[in-house]
PDB file of N, CA and C in Angstrom:
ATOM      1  N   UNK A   1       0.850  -1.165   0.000  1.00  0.00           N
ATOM      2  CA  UNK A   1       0.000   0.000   0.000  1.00  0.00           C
ATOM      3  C   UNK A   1       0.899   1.232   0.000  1.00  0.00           C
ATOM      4  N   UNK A   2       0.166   2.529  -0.791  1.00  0.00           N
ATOM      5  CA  UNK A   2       1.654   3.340  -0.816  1.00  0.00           C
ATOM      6  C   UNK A   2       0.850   4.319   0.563  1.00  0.00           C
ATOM      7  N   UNK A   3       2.060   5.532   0.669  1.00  0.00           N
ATOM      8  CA  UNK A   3       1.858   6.112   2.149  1.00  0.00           C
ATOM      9  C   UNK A   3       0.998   6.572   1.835  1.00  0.00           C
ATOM     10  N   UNK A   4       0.154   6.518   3.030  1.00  0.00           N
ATOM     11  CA  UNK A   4      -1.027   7.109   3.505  1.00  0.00           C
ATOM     12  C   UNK A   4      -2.194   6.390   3.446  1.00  0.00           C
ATOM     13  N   UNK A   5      -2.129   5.278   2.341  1.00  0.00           N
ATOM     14  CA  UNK A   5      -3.230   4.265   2.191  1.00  0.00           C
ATOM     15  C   UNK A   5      -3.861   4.991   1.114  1.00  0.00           C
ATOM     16  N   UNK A   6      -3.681   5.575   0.197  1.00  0.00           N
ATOM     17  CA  UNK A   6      -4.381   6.006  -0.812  1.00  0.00           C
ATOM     18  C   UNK A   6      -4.266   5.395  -2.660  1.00  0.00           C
ATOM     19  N   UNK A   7      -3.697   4.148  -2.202  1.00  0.00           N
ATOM     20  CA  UNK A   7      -3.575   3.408  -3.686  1.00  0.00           C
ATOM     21  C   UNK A   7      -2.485   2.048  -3.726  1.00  0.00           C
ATOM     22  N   UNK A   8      -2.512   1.408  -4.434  1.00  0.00           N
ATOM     23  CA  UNK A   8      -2.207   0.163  -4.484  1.00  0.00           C
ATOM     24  C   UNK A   8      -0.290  -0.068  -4.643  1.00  0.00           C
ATOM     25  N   UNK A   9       0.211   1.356  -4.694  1.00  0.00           N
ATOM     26  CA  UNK A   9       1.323   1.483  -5.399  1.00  0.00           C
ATOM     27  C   UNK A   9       2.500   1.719  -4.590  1.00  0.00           C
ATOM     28  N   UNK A  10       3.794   1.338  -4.433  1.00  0.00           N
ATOM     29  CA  UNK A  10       4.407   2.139  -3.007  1.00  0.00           C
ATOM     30  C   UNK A  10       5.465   1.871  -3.858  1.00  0.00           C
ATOM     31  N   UNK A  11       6.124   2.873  -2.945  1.00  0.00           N
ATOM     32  CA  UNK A  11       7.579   3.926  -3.887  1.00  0.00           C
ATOM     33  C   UNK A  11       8.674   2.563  -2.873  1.00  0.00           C
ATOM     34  N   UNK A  12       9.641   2.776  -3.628  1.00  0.00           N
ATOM     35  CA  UNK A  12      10.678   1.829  -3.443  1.00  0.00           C
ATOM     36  C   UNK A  12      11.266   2.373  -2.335  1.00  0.00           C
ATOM     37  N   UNK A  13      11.426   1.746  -0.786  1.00  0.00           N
ATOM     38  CA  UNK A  13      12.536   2.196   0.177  1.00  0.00           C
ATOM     39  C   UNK A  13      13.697   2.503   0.329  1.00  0.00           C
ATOM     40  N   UNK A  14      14.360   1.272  -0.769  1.00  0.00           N
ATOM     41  CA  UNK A  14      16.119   1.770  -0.780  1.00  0.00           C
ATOM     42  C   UNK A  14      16.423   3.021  -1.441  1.00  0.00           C
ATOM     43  N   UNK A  15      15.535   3.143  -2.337  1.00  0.00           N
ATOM     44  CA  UNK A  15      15.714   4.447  -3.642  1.00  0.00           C
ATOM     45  C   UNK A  15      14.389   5.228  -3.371  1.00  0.00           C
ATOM     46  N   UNK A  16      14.281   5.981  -2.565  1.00  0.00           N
ATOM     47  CA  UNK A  16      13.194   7.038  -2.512  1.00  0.00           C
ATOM     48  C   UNK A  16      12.826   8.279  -3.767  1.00  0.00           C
ATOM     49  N   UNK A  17      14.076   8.723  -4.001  1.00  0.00           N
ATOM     50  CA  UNK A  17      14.399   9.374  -4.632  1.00  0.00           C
ATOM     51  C   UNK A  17      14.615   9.225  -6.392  1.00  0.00           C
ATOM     52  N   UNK A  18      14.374   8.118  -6.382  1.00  0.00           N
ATOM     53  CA  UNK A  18      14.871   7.250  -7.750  1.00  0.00           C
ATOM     54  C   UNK A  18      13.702   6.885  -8.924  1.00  0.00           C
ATOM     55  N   UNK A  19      13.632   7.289 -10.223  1.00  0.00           N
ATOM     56  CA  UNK A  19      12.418   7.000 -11.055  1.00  0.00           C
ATOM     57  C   UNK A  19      12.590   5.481 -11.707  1.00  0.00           C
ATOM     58  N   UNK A  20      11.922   5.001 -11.427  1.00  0.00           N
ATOM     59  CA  UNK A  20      11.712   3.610 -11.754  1.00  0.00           C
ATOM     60  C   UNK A  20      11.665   3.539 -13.436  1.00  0.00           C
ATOM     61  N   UNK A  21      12.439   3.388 -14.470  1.00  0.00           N
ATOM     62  CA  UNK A  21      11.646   3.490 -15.662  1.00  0.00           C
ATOM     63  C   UNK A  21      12.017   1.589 -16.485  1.00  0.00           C
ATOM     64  N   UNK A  22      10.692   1.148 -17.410  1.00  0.00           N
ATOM     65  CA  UNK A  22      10.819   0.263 -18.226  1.00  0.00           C
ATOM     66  C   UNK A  22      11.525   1.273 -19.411  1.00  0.00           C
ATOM     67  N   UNK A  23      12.285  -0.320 -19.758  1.00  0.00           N
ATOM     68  CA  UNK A  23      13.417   0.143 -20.912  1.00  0.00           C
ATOM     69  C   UNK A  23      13.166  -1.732 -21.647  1.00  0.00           C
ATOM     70  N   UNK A  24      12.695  -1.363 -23.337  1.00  0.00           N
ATOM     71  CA  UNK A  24      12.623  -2.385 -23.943  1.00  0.00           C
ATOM     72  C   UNK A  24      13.712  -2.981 -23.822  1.00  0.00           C
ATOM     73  N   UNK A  25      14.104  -4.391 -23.999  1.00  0.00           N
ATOM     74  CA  UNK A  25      15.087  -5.444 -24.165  1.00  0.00           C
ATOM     75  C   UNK A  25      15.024  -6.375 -25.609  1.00  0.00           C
ATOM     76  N   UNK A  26      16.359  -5.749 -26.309  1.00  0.00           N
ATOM     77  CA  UNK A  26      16.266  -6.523 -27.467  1.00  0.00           C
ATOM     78  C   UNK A  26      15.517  -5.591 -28.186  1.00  0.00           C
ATOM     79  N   UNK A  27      15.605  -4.557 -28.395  1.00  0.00           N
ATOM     80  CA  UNK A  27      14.751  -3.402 -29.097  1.00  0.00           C
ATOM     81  C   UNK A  27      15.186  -3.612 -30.677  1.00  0.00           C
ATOM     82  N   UNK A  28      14.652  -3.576 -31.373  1.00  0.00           N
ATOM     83  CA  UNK A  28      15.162  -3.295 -33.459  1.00  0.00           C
ATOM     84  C   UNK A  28      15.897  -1.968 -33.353  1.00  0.00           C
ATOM     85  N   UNK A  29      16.871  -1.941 -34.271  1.00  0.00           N
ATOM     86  CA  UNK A  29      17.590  -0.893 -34.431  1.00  0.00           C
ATOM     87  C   UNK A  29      17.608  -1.019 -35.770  1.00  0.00           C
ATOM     88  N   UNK A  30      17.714   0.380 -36.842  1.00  0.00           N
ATOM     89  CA  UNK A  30      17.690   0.214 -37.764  1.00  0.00           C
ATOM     90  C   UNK A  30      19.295   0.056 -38.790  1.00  0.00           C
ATOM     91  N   UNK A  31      18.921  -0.898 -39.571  1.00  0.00           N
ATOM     92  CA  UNK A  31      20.431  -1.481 -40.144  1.00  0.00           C
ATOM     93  C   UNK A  31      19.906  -0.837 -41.800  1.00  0.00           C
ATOM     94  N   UNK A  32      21.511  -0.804 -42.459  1.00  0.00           N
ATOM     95  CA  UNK A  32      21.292  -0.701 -44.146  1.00  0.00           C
ATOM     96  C   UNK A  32      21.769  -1.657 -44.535  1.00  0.00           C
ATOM     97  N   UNK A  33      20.719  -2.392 -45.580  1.00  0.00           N
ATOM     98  CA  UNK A  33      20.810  -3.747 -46.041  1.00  0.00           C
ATOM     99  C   UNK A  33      21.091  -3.443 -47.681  1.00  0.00           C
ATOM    100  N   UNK A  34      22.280  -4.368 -47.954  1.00  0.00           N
ATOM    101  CA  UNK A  34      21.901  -4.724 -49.221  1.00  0.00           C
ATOM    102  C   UNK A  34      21.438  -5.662 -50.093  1.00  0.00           C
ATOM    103  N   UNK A  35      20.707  -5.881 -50.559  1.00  0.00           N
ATOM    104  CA  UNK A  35      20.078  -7.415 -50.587  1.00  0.00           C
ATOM    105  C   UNK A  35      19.992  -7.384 -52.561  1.00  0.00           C
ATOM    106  N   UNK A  36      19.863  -8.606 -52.721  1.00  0.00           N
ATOM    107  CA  UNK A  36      19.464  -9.225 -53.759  1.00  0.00           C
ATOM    108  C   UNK A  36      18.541 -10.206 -53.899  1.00  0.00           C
ATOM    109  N   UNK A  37      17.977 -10.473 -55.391  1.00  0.00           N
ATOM    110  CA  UNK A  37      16.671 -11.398 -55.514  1.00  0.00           C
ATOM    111  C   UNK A  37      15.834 -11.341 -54.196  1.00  0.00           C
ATOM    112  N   UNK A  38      15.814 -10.598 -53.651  1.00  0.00           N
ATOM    113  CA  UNK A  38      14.738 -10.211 -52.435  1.00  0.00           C
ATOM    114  C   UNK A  38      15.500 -11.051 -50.579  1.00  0.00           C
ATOM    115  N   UNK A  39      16.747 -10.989 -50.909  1.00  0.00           N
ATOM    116  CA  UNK A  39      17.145 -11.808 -49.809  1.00  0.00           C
ATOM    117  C   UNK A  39      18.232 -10.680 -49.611  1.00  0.00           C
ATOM    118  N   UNK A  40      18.895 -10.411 -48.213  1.00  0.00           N
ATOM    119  CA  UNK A  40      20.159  -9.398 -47.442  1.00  0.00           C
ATOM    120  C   UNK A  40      20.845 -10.239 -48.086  1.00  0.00           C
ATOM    121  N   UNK A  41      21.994  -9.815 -48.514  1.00  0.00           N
ATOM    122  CA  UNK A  41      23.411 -10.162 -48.918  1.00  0.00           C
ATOM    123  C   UNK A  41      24.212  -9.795 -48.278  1.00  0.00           C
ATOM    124  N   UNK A  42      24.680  -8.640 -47.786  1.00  0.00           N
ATOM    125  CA  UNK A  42      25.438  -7.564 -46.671  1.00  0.00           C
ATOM    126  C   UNK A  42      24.683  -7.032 -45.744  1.00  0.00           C
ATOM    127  N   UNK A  43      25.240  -6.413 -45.227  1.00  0.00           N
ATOM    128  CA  UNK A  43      24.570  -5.926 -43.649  1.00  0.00           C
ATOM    129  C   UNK A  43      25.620  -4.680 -43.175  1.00  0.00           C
ATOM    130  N   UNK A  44      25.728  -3.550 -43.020  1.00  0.00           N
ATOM    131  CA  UNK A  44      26.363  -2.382 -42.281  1.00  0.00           C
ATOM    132  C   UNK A  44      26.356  -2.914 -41.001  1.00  0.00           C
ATOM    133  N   UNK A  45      27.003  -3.140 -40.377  1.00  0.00           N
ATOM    134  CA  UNK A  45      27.465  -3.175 -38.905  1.00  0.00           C
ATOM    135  C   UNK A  45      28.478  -3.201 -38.109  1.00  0.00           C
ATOM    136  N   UNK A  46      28.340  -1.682 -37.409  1.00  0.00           N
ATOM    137  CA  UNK A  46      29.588  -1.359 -36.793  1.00  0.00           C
ATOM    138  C   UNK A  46      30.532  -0.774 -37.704  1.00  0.00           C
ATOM    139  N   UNK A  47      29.978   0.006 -38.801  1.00  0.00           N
ATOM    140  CA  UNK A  47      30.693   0.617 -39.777  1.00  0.00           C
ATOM    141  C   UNK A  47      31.489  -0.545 -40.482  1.00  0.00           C
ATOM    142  N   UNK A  48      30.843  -1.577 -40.734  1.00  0.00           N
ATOM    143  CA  UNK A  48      31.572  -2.373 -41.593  1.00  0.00           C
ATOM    144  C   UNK A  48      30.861  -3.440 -42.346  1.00  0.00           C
ATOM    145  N   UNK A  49      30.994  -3.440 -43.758  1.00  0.00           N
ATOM    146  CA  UNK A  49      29.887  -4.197 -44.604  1.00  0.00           C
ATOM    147  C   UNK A  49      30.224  -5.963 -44.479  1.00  0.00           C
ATOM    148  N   UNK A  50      28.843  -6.389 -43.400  1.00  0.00           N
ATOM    149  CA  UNK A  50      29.203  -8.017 -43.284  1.00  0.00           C
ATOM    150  C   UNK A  50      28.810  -8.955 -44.406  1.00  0.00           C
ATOM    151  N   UNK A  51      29.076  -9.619 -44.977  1.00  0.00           N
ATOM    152  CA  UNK A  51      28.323 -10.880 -45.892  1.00  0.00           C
ATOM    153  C   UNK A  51      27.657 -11.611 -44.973  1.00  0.00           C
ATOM    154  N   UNK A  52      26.570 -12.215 -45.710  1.00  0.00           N
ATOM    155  CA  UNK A  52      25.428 -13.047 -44.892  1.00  0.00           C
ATOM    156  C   UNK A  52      26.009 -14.522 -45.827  1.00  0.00           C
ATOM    157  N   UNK A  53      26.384 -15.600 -44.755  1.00  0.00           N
ATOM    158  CA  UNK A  53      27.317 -16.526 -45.517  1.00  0.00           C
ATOM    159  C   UNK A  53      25.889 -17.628 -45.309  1.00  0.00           C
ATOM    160  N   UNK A  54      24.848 -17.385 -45.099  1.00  0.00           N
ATOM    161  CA  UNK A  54      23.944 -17.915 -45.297  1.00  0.00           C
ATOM    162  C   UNK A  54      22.206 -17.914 -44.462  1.00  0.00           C
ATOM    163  N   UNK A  55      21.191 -18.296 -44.986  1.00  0.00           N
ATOM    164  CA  UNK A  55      19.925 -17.301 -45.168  1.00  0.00           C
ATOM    165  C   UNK A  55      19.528 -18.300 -44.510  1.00  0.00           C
ATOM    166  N   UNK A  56      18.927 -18.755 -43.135  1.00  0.00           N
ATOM    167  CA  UNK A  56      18.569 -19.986 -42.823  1.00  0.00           C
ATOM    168  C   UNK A  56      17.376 -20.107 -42.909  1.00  0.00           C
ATOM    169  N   UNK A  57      16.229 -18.918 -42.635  1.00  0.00           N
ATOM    170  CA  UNK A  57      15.375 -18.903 -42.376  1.00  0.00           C
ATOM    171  C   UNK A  57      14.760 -17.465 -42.539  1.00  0.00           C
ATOM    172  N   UNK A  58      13.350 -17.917 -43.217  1.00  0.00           N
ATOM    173  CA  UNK A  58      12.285 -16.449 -43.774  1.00  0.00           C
ATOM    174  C   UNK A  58      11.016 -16.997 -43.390  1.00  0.00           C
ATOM    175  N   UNK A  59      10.673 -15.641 -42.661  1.00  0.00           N
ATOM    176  CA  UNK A  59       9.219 -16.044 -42.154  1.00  0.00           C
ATOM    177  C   UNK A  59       8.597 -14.314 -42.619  1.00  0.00           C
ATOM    178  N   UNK A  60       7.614 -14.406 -42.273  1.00  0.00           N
ATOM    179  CA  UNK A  60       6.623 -13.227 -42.735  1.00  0.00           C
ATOM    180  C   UNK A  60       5.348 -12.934 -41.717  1.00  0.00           C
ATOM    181  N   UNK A  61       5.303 -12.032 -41.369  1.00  0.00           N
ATOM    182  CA  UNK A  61       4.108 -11.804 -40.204  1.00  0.00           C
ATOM    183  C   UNK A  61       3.224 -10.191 -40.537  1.00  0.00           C
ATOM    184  N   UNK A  62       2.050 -10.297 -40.300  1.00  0.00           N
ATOM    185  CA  UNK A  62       1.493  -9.078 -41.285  1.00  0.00           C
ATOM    186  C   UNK A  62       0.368  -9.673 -39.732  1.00  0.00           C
ATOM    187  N   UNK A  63      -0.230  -8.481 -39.246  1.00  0.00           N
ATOM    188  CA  UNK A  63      -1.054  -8.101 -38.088  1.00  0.00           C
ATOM    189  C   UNK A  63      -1.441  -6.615 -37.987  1.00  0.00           C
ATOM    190  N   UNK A  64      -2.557  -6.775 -36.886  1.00  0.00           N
ATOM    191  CA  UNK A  64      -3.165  -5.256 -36.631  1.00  0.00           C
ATOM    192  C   UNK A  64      -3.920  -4.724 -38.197  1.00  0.00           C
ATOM    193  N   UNK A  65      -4.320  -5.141 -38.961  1.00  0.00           N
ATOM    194  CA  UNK A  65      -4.557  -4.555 -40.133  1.00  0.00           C
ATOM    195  C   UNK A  65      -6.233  -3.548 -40.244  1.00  0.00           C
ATOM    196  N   UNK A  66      -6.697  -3.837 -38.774  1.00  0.00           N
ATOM    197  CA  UNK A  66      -7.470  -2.879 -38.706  1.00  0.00           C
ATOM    198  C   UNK A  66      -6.968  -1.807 -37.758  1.00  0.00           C
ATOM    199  N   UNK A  67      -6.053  -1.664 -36.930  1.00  0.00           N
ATOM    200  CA  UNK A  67      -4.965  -0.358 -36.470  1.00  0.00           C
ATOM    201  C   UNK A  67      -4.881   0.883 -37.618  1.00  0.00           C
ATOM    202  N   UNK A  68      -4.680   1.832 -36.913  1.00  0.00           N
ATOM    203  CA  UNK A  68      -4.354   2.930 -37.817  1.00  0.00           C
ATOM    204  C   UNK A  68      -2.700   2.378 -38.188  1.00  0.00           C
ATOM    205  N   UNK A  69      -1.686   1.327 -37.954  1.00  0.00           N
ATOM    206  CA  UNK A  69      -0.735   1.276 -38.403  1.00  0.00           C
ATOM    207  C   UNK A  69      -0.778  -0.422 -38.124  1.00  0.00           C
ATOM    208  N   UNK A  70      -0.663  -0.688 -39.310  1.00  0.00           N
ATOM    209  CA  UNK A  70      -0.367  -2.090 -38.898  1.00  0.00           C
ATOM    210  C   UNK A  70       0.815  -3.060 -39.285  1.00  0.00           C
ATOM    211  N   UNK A  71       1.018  -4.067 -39.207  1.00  0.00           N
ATOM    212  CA  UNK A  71       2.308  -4.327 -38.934  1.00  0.00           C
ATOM    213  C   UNK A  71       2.174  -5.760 -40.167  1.00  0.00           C
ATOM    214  N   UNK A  72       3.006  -5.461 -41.111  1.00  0.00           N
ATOM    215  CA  UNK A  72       3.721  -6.577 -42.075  1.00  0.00           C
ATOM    216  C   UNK A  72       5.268  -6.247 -42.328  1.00  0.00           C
ATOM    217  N   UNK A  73       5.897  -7.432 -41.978  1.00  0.00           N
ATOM    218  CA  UNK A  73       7.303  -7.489 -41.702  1.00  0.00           C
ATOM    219  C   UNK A  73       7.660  -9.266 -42.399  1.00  0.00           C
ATOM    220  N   UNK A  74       8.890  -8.853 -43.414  1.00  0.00           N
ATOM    221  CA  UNK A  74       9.595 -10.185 -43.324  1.00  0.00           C
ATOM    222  C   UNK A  74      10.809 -10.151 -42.466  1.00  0.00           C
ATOM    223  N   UNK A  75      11.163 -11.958 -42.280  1.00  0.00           N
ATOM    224  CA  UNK A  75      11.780 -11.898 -41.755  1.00  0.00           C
ATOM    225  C   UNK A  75      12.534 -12.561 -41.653  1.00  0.00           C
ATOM    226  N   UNK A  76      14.337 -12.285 -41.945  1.00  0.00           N
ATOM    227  CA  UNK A  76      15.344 -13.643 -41.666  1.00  0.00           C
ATOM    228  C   UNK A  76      16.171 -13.783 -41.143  1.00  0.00           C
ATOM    229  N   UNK A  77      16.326 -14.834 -40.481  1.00  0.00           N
ATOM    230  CA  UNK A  77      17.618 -15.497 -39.639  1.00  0.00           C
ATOM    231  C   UNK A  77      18.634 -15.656 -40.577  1.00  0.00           C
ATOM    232  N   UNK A  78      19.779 -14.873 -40.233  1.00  0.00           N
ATOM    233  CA  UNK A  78      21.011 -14.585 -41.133  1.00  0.00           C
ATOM    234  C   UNK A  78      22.227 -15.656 -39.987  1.00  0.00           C
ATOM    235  N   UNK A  79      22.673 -16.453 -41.135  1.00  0.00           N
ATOM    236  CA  UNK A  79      24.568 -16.543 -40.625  1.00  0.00           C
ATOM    237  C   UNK A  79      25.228 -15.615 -41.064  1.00  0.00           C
ATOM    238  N   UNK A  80      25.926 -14.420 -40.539  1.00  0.00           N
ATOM    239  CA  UNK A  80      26.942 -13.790 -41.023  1.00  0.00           C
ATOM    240  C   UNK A  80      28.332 -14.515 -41.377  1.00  0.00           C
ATOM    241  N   UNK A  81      29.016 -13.867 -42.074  1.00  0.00           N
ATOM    242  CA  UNK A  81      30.303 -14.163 -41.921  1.00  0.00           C
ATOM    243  C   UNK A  81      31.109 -14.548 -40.496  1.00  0.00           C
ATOM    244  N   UNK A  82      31.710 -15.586 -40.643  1.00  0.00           N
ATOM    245  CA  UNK A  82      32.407 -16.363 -39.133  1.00  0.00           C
ATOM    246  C   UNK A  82      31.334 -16.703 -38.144  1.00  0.00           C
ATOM    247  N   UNK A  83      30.307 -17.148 -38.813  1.00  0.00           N
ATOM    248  CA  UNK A  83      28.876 -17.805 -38.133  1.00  0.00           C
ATOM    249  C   UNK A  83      28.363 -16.771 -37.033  1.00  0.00           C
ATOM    250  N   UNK A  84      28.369 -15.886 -37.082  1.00  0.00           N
ATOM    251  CA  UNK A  84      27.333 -14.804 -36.065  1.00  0.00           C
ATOM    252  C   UNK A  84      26.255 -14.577 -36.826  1.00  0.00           C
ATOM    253  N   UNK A  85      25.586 -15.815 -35.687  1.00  0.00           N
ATOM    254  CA  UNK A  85      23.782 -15.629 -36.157  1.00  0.00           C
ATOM    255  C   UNK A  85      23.230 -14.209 -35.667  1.00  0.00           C
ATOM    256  N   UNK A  86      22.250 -13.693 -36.260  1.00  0.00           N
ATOM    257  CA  UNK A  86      21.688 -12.138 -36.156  1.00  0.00           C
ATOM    258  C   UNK A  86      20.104 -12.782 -37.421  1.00  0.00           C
ATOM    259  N   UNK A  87      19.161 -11.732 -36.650  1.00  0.00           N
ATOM    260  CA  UNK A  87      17.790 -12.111 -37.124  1.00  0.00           C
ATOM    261  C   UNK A  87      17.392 -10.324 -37.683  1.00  0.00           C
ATOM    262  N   UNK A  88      17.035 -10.154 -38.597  1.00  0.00           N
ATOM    263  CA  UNK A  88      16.589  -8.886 -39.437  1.00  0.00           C
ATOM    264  C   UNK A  88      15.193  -8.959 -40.287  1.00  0.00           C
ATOM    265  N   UNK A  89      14.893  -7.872 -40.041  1.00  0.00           N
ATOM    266  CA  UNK A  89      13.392  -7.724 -40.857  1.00  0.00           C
ATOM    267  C   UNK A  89      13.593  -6.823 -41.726  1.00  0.00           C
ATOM    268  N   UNK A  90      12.437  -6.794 -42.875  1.00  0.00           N
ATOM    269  CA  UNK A  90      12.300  -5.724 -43.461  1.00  0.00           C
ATOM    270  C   UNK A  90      10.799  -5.038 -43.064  1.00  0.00           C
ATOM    271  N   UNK A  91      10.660  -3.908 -42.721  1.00  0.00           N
ATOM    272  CA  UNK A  91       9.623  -3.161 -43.027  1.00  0.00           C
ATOM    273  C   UNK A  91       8.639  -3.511 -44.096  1.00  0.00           C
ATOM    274  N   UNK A  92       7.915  -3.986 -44.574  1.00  0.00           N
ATOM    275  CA  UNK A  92       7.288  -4.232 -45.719  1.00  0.00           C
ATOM    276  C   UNK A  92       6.413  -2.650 -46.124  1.00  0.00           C
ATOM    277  N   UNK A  93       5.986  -1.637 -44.813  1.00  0.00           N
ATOM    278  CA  UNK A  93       5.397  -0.879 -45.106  1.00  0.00           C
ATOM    279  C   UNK A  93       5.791   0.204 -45.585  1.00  0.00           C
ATOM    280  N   UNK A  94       7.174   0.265 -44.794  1.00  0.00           N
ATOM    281  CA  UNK A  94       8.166   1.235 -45.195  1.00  0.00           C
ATOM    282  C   UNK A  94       9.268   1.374 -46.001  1.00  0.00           C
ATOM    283  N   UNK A  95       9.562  -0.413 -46.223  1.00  0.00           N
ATOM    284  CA  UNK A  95      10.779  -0.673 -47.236  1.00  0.00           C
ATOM    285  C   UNK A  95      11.853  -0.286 -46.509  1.00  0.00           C
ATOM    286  N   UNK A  96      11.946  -0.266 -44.815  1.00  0.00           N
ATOM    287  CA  UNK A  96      12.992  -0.347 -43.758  1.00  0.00           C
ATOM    288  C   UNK A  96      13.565  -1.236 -43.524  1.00  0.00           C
ATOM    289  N   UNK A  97      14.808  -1.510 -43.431  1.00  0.00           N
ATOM    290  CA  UNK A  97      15.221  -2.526 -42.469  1.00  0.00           C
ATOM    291  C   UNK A  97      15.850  -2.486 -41.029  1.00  0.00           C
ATOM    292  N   UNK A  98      15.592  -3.688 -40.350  1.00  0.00           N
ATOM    293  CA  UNK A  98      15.431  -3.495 -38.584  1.00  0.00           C
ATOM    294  C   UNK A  98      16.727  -4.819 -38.725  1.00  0.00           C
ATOM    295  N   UNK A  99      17.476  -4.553 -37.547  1.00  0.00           N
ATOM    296  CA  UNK A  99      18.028  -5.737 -36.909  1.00  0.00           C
ATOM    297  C   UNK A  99      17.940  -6.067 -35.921  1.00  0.00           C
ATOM    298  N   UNK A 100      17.513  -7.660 -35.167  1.00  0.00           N
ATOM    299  CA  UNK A 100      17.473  -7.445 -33.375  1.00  0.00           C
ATOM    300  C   UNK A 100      18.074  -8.482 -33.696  1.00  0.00           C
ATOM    301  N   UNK A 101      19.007  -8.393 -32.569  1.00  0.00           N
ATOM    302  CA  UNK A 101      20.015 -10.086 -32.151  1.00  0.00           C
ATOM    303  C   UNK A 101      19.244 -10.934 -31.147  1.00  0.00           C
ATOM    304  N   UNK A 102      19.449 -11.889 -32.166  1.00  0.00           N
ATOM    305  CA  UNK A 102      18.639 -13.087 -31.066  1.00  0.00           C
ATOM    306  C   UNK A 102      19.146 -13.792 -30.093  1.00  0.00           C
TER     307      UNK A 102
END
């Protein structure tokens, strides 16, 4: 109960002073892709153009389509060069591309 009894919520003891905030995990960041026949070939990362030494996996997810914004995204599980798996989408709405590490 927080002080005084006026709501369900109570401020943290060790940190009185302290704002509690959520922070996404694993957030998309946006990457520049270069791709061919509709598949990433390279990848910018870390200021440096990676080869995708192979495409393991494409999936596609399209939702919310009655939202004022809705969400169609492909999507693939990349081997980079020296096997660093990394998973990337494209925007389908925007013709963006996102990277989140899996």
């Amino acid at each position: 109960m927080s002080e005084g009894g006026r709501g369900a919520a109570s401020r943290d003891r060790r940190a009185p002073d302290t704002i509690h905030r959520l922070r996404r995990l694993n957030a998309p960041a946006p990457v520049e892709v270069r791709a061919a026949d509709g598949l990433p070939r390279t990848l910018l990362l870390d200021r440096r153009w990676r080869a995708v030494a192979r495409v393991e996996e494409v999936w596609r997810i399209e939702d919310g389509w009655w939202r004022p914004r809705p969400v169609a995204r492909t999507y693939y599980r990349l081997l980079l060069e020296g096997d660093r798996p990394l998973t990337v989408y494209r925007d389908d709405l925007d013709d963006s591309w996102w990277t989140q590490r899996a």
